[in-house]
Every structure is written in structure tokens, then in C-alpha cells.
Protein backbone atom coordinates (compact mmCIF):
# COMPACT_ATOMS: atom_id res chain seq x y z
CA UNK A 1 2.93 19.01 -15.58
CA UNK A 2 4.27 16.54 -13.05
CA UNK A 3 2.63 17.45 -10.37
CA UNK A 4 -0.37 18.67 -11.35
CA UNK A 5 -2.32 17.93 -14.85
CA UNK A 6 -6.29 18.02 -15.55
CA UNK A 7 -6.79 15.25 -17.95
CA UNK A 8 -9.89 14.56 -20.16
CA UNK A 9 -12.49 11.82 -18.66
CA UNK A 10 -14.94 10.11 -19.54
CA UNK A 11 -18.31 9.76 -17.35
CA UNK A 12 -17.18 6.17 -16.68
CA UNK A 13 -14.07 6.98 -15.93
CA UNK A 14 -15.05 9.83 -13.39
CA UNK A 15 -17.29 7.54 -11.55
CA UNK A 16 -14.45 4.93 -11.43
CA UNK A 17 -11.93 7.26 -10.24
CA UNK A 18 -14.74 8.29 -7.58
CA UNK A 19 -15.80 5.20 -6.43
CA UNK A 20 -12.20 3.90 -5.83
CA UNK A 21 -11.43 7.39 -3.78
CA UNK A 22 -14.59 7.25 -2.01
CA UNK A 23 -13.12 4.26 0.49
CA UNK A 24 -9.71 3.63 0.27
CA UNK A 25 -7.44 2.18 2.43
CA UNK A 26 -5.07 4.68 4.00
CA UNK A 27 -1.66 3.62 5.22
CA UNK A 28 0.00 4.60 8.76
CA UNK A 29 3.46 4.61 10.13
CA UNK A 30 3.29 3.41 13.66
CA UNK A 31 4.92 6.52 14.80
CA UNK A 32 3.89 7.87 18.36
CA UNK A 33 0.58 10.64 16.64
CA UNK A 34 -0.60 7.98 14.51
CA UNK A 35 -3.24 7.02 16.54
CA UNK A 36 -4.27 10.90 16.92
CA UNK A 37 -3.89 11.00 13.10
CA UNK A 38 -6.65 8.65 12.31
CA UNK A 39 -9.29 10.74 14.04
CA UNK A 40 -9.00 12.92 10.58
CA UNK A 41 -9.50 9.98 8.57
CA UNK A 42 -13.53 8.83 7.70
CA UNK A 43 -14.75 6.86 10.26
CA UNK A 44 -14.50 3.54 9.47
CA UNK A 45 -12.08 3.41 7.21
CA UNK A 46 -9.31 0.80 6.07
CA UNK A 47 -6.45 1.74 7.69
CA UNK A 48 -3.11 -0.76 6.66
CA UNK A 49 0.06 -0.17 9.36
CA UNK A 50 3.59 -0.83 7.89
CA UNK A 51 6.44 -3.20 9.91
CA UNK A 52 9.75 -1.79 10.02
CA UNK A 53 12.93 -2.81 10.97
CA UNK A 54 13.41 -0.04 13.35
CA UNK A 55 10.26 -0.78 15.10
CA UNK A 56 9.34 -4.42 16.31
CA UNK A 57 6.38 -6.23 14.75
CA UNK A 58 4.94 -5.62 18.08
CA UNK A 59 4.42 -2.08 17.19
CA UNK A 60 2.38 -2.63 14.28
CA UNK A 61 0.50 -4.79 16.09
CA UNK A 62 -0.60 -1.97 18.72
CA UNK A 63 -1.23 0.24 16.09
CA UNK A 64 -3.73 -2.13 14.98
CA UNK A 65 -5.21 -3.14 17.85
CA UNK A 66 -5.80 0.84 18.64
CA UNK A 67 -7.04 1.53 15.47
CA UNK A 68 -9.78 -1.42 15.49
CA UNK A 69 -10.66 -0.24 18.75
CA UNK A 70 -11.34 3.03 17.10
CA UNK A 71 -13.85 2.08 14.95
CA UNK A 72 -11.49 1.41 11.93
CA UNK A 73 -10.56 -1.76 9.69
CA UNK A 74 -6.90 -2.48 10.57
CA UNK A 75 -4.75 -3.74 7.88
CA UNK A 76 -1.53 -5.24 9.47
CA UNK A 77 1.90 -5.42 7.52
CA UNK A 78 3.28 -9.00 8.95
CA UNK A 79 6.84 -8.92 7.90
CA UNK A 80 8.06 -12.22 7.32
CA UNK A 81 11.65 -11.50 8.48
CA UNK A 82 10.74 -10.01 11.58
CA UNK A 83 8.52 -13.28 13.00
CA UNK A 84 10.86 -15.36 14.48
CA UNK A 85 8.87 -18.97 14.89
CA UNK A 86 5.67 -20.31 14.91
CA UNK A 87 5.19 -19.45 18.23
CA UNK A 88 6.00 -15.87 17.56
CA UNK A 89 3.43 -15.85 14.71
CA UNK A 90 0.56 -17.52 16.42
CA UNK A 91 1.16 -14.83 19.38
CA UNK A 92 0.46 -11.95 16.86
CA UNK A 93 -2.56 -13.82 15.07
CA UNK A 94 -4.17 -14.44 17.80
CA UNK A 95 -3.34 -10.98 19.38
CA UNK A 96 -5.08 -9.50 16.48
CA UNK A 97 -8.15 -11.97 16.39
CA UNK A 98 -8.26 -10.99 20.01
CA UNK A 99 -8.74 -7.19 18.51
CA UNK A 100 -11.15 -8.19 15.83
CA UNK A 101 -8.49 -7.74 13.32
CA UNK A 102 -9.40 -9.95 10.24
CA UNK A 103 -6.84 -9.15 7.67
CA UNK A 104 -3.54 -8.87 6.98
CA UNK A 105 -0.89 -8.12 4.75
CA UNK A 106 2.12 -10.45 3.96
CA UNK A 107 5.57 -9.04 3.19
CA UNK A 108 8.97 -10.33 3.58
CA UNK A 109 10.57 -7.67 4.77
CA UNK A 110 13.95 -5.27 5.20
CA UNK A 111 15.49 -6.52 8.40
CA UNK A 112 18.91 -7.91 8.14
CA UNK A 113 18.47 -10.98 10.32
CA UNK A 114 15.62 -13.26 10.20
CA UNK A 115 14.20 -16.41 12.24
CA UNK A 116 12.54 -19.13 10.10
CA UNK A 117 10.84 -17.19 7.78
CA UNK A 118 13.12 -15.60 5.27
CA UNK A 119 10.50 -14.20 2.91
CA UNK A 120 6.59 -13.23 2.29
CA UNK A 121 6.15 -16.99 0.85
CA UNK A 122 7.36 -18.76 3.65
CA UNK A 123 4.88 -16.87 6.23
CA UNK A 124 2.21 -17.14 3.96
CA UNK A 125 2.27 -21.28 3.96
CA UNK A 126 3.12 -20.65 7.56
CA UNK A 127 -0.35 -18.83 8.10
CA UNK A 128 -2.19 -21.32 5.99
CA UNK A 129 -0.49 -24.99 7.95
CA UNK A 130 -1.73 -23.27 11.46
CA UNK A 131 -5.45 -22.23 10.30
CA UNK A 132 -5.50 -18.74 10.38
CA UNK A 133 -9.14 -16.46 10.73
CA UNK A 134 -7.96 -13.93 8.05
CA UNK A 135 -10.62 -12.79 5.65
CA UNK A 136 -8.14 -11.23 3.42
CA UNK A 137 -4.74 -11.23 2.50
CA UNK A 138 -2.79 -9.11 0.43
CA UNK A 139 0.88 -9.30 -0.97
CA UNK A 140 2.89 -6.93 -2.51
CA UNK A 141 3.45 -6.35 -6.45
CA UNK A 142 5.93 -4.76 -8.47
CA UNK A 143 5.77 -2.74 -11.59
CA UNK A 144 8.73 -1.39 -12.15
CA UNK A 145 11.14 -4.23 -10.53
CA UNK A 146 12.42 -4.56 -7.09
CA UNK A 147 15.21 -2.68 -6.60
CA UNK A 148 17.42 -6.15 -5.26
CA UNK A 149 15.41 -9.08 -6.41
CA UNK A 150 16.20 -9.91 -10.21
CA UNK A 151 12.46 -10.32 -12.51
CA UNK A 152 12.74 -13.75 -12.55
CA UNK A 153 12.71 -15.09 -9.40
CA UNK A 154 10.59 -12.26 -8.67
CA UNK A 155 7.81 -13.12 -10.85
CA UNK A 156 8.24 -16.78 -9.29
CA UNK A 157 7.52 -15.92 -5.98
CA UNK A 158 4.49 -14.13 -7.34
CA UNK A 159 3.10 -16.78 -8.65
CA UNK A 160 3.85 -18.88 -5.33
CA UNK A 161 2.12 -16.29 -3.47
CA UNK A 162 -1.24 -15.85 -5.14
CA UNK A 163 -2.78 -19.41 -4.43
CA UNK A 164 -2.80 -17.91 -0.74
CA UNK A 165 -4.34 -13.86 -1.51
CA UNK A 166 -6.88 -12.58 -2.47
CA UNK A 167 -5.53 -9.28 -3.42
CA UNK A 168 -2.53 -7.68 -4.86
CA UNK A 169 -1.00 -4.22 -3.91
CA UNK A 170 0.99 -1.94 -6.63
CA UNK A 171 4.13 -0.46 -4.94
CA UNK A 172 5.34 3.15 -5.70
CA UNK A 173 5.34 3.92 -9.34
CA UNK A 174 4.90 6.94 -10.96
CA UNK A 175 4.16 5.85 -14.61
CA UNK A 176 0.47 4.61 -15.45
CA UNK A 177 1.88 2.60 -18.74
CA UNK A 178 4.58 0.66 -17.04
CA UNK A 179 1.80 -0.23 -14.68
CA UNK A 180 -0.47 -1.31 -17.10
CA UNK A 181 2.11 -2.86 -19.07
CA UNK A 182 2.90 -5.00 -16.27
CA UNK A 183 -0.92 -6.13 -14.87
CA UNK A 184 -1.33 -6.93 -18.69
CA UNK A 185 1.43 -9.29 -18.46
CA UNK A 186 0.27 -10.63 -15.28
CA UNK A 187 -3.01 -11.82 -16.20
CA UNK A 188 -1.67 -13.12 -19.79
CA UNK A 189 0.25 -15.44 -17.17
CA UNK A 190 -3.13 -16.46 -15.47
CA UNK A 191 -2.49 -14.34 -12.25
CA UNK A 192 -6.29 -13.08 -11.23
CA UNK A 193 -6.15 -11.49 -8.07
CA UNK A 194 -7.54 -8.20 -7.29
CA UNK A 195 -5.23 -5.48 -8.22
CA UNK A 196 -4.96 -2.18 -5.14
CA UNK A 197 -3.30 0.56 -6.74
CA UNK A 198 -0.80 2.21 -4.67
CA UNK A 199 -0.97 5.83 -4.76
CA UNK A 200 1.11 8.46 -2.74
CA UNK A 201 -0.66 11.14 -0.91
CA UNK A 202 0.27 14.25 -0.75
CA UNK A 203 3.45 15.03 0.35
CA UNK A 204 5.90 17.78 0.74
CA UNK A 205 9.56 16.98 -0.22
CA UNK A 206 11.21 17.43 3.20
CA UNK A 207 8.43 15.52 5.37
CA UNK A 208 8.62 12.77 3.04
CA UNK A 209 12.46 12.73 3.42
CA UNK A 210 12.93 13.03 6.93
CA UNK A 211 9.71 10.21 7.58
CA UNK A 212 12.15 8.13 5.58
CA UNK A 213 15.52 8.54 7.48
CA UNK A 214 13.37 8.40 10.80
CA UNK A 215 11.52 5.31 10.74
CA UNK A 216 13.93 3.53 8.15
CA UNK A 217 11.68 2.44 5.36
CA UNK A 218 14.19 0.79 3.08
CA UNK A 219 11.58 0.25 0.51
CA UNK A 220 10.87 4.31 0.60
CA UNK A 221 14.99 4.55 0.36
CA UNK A 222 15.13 2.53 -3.08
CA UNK A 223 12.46 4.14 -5.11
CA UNK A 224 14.10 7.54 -3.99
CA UNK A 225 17.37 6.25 -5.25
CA UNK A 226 15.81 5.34 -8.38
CA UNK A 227 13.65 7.78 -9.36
CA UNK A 228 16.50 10.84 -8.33
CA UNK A 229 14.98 12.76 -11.40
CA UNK A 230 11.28 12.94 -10.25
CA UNK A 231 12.79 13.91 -6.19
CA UNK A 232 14.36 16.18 -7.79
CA UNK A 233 12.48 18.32 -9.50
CA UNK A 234 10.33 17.96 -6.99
CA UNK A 235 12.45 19.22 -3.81
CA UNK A 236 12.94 22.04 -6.67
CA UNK A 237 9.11 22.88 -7.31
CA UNK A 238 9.42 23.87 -3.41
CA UNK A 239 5.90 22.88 -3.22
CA UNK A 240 3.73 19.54 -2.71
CA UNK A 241 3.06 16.40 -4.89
CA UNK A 242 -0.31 15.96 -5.51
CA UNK A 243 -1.32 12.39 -7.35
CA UNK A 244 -4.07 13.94 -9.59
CA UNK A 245 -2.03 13.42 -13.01
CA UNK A 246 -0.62 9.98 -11.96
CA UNK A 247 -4.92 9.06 -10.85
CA UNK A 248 -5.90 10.41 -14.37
CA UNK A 249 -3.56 8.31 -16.20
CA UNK A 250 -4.24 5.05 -15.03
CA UNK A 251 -8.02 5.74 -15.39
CA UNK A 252 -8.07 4.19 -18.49
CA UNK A 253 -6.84 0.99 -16.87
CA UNK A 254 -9.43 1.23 -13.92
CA UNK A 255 -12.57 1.30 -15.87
CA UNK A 256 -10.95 -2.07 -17.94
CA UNK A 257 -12.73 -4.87 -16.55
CA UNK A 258 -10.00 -7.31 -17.33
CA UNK A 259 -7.33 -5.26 -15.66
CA UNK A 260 -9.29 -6.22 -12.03
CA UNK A 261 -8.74 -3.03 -10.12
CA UNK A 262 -10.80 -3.29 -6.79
CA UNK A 263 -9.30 -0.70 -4.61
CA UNK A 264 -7.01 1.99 -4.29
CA UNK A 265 -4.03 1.83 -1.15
CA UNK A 266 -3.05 5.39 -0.40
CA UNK A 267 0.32 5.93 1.07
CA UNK A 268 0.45 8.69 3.30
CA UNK A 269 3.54 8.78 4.93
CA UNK A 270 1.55 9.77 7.95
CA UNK A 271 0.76 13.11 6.08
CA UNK A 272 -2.56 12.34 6.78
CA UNK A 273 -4.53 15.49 7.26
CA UNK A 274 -2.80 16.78 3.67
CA UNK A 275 -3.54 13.66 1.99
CA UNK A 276 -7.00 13.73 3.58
CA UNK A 277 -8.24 16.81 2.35
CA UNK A 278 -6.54 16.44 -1.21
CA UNK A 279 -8.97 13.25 -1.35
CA UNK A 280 -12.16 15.04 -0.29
CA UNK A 281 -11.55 17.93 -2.57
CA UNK A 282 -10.20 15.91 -5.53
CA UNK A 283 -13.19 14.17 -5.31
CA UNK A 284 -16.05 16.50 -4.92
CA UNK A 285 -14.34 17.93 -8.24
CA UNK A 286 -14.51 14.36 -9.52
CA UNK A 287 -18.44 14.51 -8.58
CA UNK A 288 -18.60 18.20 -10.19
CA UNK A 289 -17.53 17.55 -13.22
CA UNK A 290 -20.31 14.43 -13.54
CA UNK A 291 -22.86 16.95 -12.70
């Protein structure tokens, strides 16, 4: 039931769920085969690239550059604690409007030390006092809490932030209510950016594991910690986690006008070629069923 469930949907919601599938953005490690596993994504595609601690900024930055070089859309994760000044920053923006790179995507960050931006806010009036040629930007959101950041000041720096985005992306969350629950809040409040839903690929247990310890995602870390039920049973199931049940369940919210879905962020945790073909079968059975 957790992994897999067929849900009842509406012709609406079908061609919701499809359109949102059709072109999402897909979301890399920079890990030495990413570039090699982009050449199984759809040409052209939005393809975001995570910062991590254990990796410099730098990194990302390649990534990107390859990747727009490619043919694709790069999506850069600028991590706020791992810019040091604002020479460092103007070095990266105008490495990536070098590459054709017109977007970005502002977080603050896991690394331990920082220079003089401690979080996502302070890059993102950073980016706007030096002019900056990004098209979009998109900040992170939270559903379900952050796992060291109390709701409060939490929900302050989201309202900070959205003045300068244009879009805001779900983190991991497994439960389509507390979701909805929370973008209801949200716009109550007046917030009216875009809303990406962030939606894990497919993903065996192990790989998903040992991409974590590797590369050091703290963010990866936490929701493991607190969802230990869900890893669980799903190390148990000794099989893969496929997001059909959790895409069915928040199809109710995508087709509500109000709720301001746009897009949907898949995180692959470089399982690409899995998380690829779940995608193109899931929805050729979307487009079956409409038939």
C-alpha cells in the first residue's frame, strides 16, 4: 500500500498529473557519471544540481555549465553558506551567465562554517544589490518542519524570501494532507509563489543510503532520521519505492487552482535511468487510462 497504490482519477486530474510529469525538472548529484547520466534524461530538460558540503560550490557549478552545454536547462543550488563574499558570488554568477545558465536556486545550506552569508535570505538580497541576469529563482519550502529550525522563525524567513522568487520547492514529504495542509496555510498568509512539488524517484533502499553517506546530504540524513518507520519498512519490502501513491494523493491539490502548483522537482538521487523509465511508463498509463 505504501509503495504502490492505483487510486481513482478524474479526467482532470489525469491530465494534471500528465502534464506536470511530461517536463519536470530532474535533480543531479554532482557525482563523477552525472554528466553521463543526463544523456538518459529528455533532451532538453530542467536539470537542478545540489551544493554540498563535501563538494565545493565549484562543483555544482561545472555540473551546470556541462549540462547547459548539453542541451539542458541547468538549475544551480547556490548554497548560501558555502559563498564566501561578494566577490566569490559574482565569480559564480557570472561563470554561469558565461554558460547561458539563467536560473538558480537559493538555499542556505549544511556546511559548518560560513563567510558572509549565513543563510538563503542573506544571498538572496545579495543577488538582488549586485543586479543579477536570473530569470528564475526558487527557494526551498517545508511541509513538515525543518528538522533544526523552530516554525516560527521558519515561516519568517519565508516570508523574507518570497519578495525575491518566483517559485517555491516542497522538500521530502511523504504525506499529500500535511502538504496541502501547509500550502493552504501559506496562501491564507498571502504567500503566492508557484508551488514545485518535490517528489522522490525511484529508489532502492541501499542506493539511496549509501548516495547519502557518500556525498553527505545532511538534508537526506534528517528526513531519514525522522521518518525511521517509512525506511523501514521499506529496506524490509527488499524492493523499490515507486512515488505513484504519494502522485495520486496530492492530485486533488494539483488540479486546485488556488493551491498554484506549476511544476513538479523530481529527486533522483542520481538513480536516474530507474526514475526515468518509472516516469515514461507511469505516464503513458496516465495517457491510457484518458483514452
Amino acid at each position: 500500500m505504501l509503495f504502490r497504490r492505483r487510486a481513482f482519477l478524474t479526467r482532470p486530474q489525469r491530465d494534471a498529473l500528465a502534464g506536470l510529469l511530461a517536463s519536470p525538472t530532474f535533480e543531479l548529484i554532482p557525482l563523477k557519471r552525472a554528466i553521463a547520466q543526463s544523456a538518459l534524461l529528455p533532451a532538453g530538460s530542467d536539470v537542478a544540481v545540489t551544493a554540498s558540503p563535501s563538494h565545493t560550490i565549484e562543483a555544482t557549478v561545472a555540473l551546470c555549465e556541462g549540462l547547459q552545454a548539453g542541451g539542458f536547462r541547468a538549475v544551480p543550488h547556490l548554497s548560501a553558506r558555502m559563498i564566501r563574499d561578494r566577490a566569490h558570488l559574482r565569480a559564480i554568477v557570472d561563470r554561469l551567465a558565461g554558460a547561458g545558465v539563467d536560473r538558480a536556486f537559493i538555499v542556505g545550506g549544511d556546511a559548518k562554517e560560513h563567510g558572509d552569508f549565513p543563510d538563503g535570505l542573506a544571498l538572496l538580497r545579495e543577488i538582488a544589490d549586485i543586479g543579477h541576469r536570473f530569470r528564475a529563482i526558487g527557494i526551498p519550502c517545508y511541509p513538515q518542519g525543518h528538522a533544526f529550525i523552530p516554525d516560527g522563525p521558519l515561516l519568517e524567513a519565508l516570508h523574507a524570501k518570497a519578495p525575491y522568487a518566483s517559485y517555491m520547492t516542497t522538500q521530502l514529504c511523504f504525506d499529500p494532507a500535511a502538504i496541502g495542509a501547509w500550502l493552504t496555510a501559506r496562501r491564507a498568509e498571502g504567500i503566492g509563489l508557484a508551488v514545485h512539488i518535490g517528489l522522490p524517484g525511484v529508489a532502492e533502499p541501499q542506493r539511496l543510503l549509501a548516495i547519502s553517506a557518500r556525498i553527505g546530504v545532511a538534508d537526506t540524513h534528517r528526513f531519514l532520521a525522522k521518518n525511521s518507520r517509512f525506511v523501514a519498512r521499506l529496506i524490509r519490502s527488499g524492493g523499490f519505492y515507486r512515488p505513484d501513491g504519494l502522485l495520486e494523493g496530492l492530485a486533488p491539490l494539483i488540479t486546485d487552482s488556488e493551491a498554484g502548483i506549476s511544476g513538479l522537482h523530481l529527486y533522483t538521487f542520481n538513480a536516474v535511468e530507474a526514475t526515468e523509465r518509472w516516469r515514461r511508463r507511469y505516464l503513458t498509463s496516465l495517457l491510457e487510462r484518458a483514452s
